[in-house]
PDB file of N, CA and C in Angstrom:
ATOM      1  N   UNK A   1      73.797 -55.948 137.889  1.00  0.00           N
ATOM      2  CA  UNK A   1      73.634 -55.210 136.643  1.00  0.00           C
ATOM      3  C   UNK A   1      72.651 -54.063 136.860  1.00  0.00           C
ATOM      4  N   UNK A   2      72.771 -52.917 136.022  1.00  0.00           N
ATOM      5  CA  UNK A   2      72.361 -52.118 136.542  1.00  0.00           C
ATOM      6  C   UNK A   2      70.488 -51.895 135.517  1.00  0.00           C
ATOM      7  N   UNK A   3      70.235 -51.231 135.850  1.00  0.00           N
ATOM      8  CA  UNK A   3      68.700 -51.434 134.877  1.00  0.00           C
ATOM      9  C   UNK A   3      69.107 -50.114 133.960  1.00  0.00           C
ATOM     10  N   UNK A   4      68.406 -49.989 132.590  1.00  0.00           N
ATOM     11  CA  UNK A   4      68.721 -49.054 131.660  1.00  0.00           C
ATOM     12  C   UNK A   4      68.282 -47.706 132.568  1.00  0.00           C
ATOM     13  N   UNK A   5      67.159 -47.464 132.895  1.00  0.00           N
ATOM     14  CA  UNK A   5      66.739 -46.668 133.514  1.00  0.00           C
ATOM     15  C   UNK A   5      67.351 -45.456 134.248  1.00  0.00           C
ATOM     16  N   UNK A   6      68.226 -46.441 134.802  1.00  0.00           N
ATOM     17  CA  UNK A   6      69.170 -46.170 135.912  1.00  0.00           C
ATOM     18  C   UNK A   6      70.445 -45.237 134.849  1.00  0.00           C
ATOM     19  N   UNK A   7      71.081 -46.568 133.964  1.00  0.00           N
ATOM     20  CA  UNK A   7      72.474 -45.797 133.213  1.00  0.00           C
ATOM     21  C   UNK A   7      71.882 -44.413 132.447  1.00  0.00           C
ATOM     22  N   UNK A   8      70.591 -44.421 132.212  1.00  0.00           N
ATOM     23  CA  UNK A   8      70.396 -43.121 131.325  1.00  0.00           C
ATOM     24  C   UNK A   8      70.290 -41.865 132.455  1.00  0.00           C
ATOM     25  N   UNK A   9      70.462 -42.021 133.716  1.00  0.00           N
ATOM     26  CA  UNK A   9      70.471 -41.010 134.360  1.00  0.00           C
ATOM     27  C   UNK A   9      71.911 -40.565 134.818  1.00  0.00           C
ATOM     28  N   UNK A  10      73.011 -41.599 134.376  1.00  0.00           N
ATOM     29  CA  UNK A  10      74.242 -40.972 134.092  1.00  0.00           C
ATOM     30  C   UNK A  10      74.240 -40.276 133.024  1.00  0.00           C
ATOM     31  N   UNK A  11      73.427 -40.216 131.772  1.00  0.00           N
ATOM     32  CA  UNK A  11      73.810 -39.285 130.680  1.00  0.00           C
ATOM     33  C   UNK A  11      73.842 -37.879 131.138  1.00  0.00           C
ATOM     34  N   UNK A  12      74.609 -36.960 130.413  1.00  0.00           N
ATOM     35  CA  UNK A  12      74.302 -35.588 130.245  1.00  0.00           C
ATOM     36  C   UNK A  12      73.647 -35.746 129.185  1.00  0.00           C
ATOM     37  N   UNK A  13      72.406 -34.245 129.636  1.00  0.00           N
ATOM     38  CA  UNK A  13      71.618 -33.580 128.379  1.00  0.00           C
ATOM     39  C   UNK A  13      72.756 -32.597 127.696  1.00  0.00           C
ATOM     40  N   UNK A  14      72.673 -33.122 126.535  1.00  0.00           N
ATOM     41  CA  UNK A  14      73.727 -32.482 125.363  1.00  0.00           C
ATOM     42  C   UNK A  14      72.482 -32.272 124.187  1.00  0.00           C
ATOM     43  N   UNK A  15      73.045 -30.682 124.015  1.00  0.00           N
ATOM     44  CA  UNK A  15      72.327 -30.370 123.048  1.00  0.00           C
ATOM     45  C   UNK A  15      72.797 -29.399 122.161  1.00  0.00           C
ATOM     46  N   UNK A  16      72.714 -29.613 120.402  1.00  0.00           N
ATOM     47  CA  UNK A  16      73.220 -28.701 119.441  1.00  0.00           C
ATOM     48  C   UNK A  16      72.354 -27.870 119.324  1.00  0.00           C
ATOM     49  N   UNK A  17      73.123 -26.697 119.296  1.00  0.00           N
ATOM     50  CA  UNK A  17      72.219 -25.435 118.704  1.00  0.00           C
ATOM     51  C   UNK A  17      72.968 -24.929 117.438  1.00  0.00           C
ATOM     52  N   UNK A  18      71.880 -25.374 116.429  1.00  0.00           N
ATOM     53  CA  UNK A  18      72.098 -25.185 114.876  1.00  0.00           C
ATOM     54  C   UNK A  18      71.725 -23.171 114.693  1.00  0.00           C
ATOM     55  N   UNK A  19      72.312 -22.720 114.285  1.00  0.00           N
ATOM     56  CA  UNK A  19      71.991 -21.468 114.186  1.00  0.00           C
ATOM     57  C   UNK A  19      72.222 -21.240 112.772  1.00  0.00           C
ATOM     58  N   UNK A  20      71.456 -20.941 112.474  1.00  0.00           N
ATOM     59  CA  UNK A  20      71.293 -20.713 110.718  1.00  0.00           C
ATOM     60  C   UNK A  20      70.069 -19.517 110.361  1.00  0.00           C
ATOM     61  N   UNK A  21      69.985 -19.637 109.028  1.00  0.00           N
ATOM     62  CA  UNK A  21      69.235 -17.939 108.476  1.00  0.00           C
ATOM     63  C   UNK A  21      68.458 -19.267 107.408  1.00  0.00           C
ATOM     64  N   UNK A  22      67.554 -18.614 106.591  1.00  0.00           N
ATOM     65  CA  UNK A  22      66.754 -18.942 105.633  1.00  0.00           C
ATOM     66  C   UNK A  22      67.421 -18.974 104.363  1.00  0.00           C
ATOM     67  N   UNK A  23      68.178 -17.322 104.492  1.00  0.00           N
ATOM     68  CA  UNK A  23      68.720 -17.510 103.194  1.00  0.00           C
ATOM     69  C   UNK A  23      70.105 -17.991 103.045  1.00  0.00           C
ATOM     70  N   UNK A  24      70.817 -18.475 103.839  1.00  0.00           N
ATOM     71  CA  UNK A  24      72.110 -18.940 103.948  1.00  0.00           C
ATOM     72  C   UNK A  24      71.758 -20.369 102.930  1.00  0.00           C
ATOM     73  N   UNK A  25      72.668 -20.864 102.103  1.00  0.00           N
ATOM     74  CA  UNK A  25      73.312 -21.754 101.031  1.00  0.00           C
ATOM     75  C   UNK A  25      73.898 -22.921 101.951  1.00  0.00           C
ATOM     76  N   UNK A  26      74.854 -22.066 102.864  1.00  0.00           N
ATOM     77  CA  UNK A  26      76.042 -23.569 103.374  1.00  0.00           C
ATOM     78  C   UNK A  26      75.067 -23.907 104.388  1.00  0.00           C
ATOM     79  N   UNK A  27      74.018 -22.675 105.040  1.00  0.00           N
ATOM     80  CA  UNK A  27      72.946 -23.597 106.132  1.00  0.00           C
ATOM     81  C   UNK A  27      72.152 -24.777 105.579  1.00  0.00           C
ATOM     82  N   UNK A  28      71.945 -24.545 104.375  1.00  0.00           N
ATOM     83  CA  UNK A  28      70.876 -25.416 103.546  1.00  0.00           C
ATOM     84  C   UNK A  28      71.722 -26.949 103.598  1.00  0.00           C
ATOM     85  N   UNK A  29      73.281 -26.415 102.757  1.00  0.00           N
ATOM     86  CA  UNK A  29      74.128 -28.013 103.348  1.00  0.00           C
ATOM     87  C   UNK A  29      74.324 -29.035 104.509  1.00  0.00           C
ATOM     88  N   UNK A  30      74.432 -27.841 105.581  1.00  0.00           N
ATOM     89  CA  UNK A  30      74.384 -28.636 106.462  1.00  0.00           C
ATOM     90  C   UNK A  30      73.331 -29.179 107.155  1.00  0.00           C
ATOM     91  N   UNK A  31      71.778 -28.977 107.000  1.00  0.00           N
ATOM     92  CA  UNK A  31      70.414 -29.454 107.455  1.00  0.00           C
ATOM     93  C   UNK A  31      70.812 -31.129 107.106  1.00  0.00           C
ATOM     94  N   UNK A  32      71.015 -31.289 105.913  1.00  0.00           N
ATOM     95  CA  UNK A  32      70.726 -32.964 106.078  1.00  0.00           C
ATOM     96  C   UNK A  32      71.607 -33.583 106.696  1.00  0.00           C
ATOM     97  N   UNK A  33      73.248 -33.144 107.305  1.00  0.00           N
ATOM     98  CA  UNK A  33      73.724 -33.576 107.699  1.00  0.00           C
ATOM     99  C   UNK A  33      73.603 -33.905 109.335  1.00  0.00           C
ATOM    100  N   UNK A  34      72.574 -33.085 109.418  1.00  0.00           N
ATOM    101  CA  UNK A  34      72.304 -32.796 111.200  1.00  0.00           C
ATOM    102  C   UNK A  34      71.031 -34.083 111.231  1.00  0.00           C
ATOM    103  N   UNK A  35      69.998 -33.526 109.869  1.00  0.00           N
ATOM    104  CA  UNK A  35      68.984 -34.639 110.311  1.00  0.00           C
ATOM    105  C   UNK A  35      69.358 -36.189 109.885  1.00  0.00           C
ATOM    106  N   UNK A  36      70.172 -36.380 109.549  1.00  0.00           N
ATOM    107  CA  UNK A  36      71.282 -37.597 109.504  1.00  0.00           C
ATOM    108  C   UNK A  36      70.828 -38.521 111.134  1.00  0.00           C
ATOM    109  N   UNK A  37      72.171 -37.194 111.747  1.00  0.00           N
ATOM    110  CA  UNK A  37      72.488 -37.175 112.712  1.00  0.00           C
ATOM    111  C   UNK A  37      71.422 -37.433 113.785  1.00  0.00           C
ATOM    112  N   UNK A  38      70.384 -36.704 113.916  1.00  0.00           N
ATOM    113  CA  UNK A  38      69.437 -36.908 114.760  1.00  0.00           C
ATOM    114  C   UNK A  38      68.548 -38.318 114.605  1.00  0.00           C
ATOM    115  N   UNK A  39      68.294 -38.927 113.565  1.00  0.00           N
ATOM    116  CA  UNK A  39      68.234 -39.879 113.215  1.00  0.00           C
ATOM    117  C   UNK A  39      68.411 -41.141 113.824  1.00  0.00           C
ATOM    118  N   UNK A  40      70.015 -41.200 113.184  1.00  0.00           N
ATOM    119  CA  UNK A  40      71.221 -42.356 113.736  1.00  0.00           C
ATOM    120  C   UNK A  40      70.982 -42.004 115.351  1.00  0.00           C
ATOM    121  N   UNK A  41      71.096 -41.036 115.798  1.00  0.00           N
ATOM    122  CA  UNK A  41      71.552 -41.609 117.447  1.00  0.00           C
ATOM    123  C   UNK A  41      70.319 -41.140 118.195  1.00  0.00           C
ATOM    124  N   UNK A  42      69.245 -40.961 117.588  1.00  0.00           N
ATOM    125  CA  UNK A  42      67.749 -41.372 118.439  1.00  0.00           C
ATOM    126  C   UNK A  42      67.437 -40.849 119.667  1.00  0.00           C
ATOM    127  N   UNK A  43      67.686 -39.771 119.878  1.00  0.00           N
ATOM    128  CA  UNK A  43      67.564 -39.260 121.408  1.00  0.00           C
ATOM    129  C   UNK A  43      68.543 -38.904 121.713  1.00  0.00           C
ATOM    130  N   UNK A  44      69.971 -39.047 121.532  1.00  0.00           N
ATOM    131  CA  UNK A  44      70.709 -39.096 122.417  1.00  0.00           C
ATOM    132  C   UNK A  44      71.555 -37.699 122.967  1.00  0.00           C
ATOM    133  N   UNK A  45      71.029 -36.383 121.683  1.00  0.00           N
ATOM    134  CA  UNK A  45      71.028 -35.000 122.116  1.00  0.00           C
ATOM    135  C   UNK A  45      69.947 -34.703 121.337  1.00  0.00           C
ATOM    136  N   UNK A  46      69.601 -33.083 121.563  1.00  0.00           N
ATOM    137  CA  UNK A  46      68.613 -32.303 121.144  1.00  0.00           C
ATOM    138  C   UNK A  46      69.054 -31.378 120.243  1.00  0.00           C
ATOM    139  N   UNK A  47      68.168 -31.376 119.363  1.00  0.00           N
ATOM    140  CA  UNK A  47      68.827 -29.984 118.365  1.00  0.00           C
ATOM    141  C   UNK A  47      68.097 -29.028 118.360  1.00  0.00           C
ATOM    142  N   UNK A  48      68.389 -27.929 118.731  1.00  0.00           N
ATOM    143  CA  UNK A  48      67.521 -26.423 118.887  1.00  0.00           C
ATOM    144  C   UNK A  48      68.207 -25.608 117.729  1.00  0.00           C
ATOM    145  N   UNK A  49      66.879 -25.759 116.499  1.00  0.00           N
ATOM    146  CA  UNK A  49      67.488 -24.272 115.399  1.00  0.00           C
ATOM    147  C   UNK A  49      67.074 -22.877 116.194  1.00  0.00           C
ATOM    148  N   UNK A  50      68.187 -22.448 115.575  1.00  0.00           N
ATOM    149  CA  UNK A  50      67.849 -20.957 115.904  1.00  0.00           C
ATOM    150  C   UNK A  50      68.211 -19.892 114.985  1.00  0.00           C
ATOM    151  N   UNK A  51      66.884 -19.519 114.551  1.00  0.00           N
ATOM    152  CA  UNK A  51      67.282 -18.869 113.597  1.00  0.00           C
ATOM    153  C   UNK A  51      67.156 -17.126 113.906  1.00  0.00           C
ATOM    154  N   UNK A  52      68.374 -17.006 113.167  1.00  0.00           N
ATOM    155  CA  UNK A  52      69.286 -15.620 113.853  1.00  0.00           C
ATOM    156  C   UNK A  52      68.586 -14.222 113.588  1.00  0.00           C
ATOM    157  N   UNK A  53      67.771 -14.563 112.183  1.00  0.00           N
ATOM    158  CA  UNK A  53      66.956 -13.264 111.751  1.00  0.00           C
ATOM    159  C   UNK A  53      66.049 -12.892 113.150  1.00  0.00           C
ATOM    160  N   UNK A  54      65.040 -13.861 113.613  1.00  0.00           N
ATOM    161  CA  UNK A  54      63.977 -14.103 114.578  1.00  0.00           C
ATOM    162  C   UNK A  54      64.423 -14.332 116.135  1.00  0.00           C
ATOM    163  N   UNK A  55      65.683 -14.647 116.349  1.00  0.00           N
ATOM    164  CA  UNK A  55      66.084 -14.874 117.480  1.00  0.00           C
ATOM    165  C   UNK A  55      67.305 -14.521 117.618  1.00  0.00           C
ATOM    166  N   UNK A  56      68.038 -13.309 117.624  1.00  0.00           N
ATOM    167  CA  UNK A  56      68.965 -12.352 117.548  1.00  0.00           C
ATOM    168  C   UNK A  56      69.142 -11.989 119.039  1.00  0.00           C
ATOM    169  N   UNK A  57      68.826 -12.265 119.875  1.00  0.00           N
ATOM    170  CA  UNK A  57      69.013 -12.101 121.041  1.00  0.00           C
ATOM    171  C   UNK A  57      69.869 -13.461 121.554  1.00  0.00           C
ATOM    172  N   UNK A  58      69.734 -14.543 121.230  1.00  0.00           N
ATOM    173  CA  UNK A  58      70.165 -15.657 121.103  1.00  0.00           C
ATOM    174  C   UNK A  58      71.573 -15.701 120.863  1.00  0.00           C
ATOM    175  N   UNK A  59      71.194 -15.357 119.535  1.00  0.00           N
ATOM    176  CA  UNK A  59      72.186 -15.615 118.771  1.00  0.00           C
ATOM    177  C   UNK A  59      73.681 -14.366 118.853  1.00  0.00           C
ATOM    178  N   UNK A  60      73.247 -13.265 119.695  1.00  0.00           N
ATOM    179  CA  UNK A  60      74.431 -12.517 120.400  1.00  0.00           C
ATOM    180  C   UNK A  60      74.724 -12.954 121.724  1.00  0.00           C
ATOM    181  N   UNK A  61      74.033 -13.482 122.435  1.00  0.00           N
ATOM    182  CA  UNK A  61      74.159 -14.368 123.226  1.00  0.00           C
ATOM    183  C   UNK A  61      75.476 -15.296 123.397  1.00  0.00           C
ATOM    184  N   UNK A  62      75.365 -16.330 122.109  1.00  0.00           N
ATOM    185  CA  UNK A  62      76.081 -17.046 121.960  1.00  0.00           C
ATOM    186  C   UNK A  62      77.328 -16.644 121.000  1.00  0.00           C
ATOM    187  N   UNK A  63      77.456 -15.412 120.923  1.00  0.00           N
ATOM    188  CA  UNK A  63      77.923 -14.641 120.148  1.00  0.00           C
ATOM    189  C   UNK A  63      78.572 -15.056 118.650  1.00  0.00           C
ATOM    190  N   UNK A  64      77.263 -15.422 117.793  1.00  0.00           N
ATOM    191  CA  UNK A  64      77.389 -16.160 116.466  1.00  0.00           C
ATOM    192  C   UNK A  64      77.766 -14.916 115.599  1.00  0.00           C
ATOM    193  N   UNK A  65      78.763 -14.868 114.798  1.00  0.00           N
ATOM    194  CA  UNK A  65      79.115 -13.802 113.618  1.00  0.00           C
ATOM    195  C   UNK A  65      79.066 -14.641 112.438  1.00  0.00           C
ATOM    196  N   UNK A  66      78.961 -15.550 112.143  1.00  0.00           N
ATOM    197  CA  UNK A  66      79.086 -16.012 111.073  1.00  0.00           C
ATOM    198  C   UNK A  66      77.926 -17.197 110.487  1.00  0.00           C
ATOM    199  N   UNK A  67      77.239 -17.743 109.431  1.00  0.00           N
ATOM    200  CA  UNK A  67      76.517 -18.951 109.321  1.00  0.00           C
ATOM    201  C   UNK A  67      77.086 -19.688 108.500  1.00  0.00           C
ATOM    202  N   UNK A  68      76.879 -21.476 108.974  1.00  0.00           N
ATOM    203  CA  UNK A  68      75.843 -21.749 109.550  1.00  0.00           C
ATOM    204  C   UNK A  68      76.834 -21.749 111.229  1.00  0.00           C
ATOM    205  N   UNK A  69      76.609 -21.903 112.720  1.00  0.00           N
ATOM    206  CA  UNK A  69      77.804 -22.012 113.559  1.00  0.00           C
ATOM    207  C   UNK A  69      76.563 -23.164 114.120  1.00  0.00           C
ATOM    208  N   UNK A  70      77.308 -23.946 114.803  1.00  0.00           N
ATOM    209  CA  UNK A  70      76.726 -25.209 115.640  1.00  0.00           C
ATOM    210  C   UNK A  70      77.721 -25.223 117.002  1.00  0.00           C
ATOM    211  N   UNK A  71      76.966 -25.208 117.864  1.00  0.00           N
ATOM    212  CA  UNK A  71      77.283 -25.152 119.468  1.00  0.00           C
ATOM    213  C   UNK A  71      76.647 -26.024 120.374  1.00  0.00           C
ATOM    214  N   UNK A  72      77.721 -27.190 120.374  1.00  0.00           N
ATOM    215  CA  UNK A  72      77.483 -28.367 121.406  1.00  0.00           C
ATOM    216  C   UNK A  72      77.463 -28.094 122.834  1.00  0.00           C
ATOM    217  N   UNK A  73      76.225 -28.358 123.604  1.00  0.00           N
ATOM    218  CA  UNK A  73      76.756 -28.167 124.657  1.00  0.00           C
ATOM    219  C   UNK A  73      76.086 -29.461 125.863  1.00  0.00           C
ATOM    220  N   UNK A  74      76.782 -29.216 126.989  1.00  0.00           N
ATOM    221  CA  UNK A  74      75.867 -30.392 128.148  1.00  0.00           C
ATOM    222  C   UNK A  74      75.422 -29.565 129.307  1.00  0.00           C
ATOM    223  N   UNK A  75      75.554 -30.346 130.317  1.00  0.00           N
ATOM    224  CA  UNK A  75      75.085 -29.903 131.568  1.00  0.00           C
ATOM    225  C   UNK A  75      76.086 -28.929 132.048  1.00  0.00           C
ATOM    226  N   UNK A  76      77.597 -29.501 131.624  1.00  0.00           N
ATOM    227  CA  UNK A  76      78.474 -28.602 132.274  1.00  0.00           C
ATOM    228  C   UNK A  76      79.228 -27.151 131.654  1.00  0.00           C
ATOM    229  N   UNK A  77      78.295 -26.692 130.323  1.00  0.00           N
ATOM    230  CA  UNK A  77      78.151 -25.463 129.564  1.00  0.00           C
ATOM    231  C   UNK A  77      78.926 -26.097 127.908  1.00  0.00           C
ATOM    232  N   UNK A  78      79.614 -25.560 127.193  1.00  0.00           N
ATOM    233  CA  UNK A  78      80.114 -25.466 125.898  1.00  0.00           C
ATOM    234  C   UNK A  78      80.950 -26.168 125.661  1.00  0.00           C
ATOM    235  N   UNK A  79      80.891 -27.536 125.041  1.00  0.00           N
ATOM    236  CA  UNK A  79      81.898 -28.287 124.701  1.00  0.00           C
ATOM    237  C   UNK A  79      82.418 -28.154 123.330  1.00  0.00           C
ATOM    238  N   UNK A  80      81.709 -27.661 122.447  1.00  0.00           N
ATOM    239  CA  UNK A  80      82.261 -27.171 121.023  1.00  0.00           C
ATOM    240  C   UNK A  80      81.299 -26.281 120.168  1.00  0.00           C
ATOM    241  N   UNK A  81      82.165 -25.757 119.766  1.00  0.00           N
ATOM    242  CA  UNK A  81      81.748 -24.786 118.502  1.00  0.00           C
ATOM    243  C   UNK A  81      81.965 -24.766 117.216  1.00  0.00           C
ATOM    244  N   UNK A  82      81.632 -24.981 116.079  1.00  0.00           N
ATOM    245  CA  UNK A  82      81.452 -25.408 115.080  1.00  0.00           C
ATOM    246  C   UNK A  82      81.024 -23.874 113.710  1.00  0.00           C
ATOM    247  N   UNK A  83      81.782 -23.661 113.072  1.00  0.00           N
ATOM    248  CA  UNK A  83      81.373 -22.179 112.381  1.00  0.00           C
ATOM    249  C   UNK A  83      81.936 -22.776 110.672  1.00  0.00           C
ATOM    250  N   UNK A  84      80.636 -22.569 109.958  1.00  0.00           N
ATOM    251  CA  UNK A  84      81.276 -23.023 108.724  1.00  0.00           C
ATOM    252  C   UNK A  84      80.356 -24.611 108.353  1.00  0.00           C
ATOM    253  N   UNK A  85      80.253 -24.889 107.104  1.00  0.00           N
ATOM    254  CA  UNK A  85      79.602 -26.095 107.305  1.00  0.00           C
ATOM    255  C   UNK A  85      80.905 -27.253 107.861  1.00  0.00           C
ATOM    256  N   UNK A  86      79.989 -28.217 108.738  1.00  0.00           N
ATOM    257  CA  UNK A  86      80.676 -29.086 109.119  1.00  0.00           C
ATOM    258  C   UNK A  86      80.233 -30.289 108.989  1.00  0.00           C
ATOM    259  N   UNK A  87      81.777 -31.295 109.216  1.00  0.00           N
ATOM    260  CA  UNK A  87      81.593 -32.652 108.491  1.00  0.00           C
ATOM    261  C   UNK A  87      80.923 -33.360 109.303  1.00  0.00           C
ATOM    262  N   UNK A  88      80.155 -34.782 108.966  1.00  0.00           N
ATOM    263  CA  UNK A  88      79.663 -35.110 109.912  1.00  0.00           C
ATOM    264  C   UNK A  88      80.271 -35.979 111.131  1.00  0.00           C
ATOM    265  N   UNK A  89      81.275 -36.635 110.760  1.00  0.00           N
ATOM    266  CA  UNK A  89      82.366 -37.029 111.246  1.00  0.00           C
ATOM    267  C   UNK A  89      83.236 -36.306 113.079  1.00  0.00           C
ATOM    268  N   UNK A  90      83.294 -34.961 112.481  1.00  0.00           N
ATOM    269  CA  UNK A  90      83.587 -33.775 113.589  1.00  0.00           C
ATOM    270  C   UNK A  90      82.350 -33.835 114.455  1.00  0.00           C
ATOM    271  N   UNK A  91      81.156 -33.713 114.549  1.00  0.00           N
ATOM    272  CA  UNK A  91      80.158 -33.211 114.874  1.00  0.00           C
ATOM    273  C   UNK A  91      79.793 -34.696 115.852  1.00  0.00           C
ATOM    274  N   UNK A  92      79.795 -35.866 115.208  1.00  0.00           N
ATOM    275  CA  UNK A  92      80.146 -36.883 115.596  1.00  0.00           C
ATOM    276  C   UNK A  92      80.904 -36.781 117.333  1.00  0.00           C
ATOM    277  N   UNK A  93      82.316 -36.625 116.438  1.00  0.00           N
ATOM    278  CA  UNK A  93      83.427 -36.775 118.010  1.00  0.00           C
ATOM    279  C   UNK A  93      82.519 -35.688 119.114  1.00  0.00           C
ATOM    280  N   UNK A  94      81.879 -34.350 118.765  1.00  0.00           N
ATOM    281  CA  UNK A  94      81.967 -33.129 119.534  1.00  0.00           C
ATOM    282  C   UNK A  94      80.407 -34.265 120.293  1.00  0.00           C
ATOM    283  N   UNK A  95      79.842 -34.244 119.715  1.00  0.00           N
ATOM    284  CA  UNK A  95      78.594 -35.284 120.659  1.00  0.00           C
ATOM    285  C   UNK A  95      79.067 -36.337 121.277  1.00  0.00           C
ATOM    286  N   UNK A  96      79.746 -37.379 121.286  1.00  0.00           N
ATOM    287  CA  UNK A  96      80.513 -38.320 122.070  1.00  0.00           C
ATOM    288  C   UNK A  96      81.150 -37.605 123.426  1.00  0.00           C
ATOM    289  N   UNK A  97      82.092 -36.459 122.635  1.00  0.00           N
ATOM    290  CA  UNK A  97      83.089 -36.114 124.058  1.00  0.00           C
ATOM    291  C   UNK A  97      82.075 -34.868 124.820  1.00  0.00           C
ATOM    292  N   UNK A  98      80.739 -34.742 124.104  1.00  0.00           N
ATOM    293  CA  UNK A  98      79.885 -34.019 125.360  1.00  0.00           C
ATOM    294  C   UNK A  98      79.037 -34.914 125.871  1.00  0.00           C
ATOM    295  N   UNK A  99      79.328 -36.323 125.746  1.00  0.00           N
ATOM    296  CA  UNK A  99      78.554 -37.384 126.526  1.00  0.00           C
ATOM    297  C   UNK A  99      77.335 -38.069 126.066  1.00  0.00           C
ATOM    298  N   UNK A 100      77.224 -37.578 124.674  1.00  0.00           N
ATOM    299  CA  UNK A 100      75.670 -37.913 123.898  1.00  0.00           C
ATOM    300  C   UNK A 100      75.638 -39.771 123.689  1.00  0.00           C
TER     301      UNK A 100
END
């Protein structure tokens, strides 16, 4: 059997990047659904806000046009993208199938 130690170094680091504004409405919806999320699965990705007013370099980067957009990603780059509020359900599967 293997020691935990060990299986957590099969994980990928998966991490959402919440990109949202202050004054965005549907960003405001989707905050509790993320800190839900971070919650329930305790470590098992990272969430980096980024907010687009202050970090616009970023956020063309990842080339966000729209709020709120959420961008899953792991070790091996972009497993989903997310534009619009989203359910928590979706956001769910997109962390599983990036290994969270």
């Amino acid at each position: 059997m293997r020691a935990a130690w060990e299986l957590s170094l099969d994980r990928m680091t998966v991490t959402l990047k919440d990109f949202y504004a202050d004054w965005c409405g549907p960003c405001k919806t989707q905050d509790p659904i993320l800190e839900e999320l971070e919650d329930d699965w305790e470590g098992r990705f990272e969430v980096e806000k980024v907010n687009v007013d202050e970090q616009q370099d970023i956020a063309n980067e990842y080339q966000v046009r729209s709020l709120p957009t959420l961008v899953i990603e792991n070790d091996d780059g972009i497993v989903e993208r997310f534009v619009g509020v989203t359910q928590r359900e979706d956001i769910e599967d997109a962390l599983e199938s990036a290994g969270a």
